[in-house]
PDB file of N, CA and C in Angstrom:
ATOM      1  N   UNK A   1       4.544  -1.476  -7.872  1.00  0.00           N
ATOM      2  CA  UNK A   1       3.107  -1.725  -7.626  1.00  0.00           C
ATOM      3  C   UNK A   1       2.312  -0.405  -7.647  1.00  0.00           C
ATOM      4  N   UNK A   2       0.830  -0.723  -7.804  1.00  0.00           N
ATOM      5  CA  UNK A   2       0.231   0.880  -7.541  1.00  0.00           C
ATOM      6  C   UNK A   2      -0.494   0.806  -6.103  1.00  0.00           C
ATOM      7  N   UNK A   3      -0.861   1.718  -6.001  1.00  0.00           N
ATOM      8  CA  UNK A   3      -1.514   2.062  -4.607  1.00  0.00           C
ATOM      9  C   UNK A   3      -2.979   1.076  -4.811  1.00  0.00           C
ATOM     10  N   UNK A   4      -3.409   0.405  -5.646  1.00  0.00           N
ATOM     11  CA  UNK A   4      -4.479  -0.326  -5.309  1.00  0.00           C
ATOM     12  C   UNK A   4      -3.863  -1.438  -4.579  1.00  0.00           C
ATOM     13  N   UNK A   5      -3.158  -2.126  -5.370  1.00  0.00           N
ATOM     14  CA  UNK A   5      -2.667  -3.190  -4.467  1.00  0.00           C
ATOM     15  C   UNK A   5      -1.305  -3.473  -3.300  1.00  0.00           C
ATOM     16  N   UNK A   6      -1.517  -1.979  -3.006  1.00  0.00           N
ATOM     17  CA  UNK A   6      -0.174  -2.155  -1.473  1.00  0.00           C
ATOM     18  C   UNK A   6      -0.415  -2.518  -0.506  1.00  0.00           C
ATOM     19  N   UNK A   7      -1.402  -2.814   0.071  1.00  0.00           N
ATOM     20  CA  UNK A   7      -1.709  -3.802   0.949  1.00  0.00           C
ATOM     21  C   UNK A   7      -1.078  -5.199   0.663  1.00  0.00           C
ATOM     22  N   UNK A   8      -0.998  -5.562  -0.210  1.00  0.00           N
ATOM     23  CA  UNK A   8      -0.643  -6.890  -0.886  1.00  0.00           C
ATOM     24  C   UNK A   8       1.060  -7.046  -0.092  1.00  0.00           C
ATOM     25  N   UNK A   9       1.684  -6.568  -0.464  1.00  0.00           N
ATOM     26  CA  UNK A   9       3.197  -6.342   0.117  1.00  0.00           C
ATOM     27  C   UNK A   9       3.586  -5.568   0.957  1.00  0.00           C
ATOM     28  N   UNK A  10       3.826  -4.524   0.591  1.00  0.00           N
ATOM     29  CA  UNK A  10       3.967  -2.806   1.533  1.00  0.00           C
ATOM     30  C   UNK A  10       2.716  -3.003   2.428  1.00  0.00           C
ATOM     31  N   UNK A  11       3.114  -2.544   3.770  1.00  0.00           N
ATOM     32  CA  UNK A  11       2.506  -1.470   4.533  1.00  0.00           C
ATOM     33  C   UNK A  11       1.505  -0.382   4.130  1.00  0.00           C
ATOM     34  N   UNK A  12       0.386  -0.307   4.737  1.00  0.00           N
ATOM     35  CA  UNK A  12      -0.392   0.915   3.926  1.00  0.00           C
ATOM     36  C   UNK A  12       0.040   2.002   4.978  1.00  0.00           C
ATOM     37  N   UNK A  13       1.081   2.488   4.382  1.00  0.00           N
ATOM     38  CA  UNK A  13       1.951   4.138   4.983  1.00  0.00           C
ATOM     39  C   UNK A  13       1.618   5.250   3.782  1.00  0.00           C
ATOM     40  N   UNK A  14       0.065   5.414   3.540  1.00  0.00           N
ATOM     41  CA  UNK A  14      -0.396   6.284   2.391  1.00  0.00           C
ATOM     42  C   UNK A  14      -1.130   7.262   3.041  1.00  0.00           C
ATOM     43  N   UNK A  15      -1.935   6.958   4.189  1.00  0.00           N
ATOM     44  CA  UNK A  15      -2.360   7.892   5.310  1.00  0.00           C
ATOM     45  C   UNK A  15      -2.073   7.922   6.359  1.00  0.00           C
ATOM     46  N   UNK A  16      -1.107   6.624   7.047  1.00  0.00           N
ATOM     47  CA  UNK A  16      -0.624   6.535   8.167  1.00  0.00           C
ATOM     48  C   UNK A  16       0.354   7.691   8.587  1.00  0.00           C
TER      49      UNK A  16
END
């Protein structure tokens, strides 16, 4: 997936 849609599945651990 790309980082637009990781919310979708993944965890948003991109700034967390």
């Amino acid at each position: 997936k790309i980082q637009t849609n990781r919310m979708e599945e993944t965890p948003p651990m991109d700034l967390t």
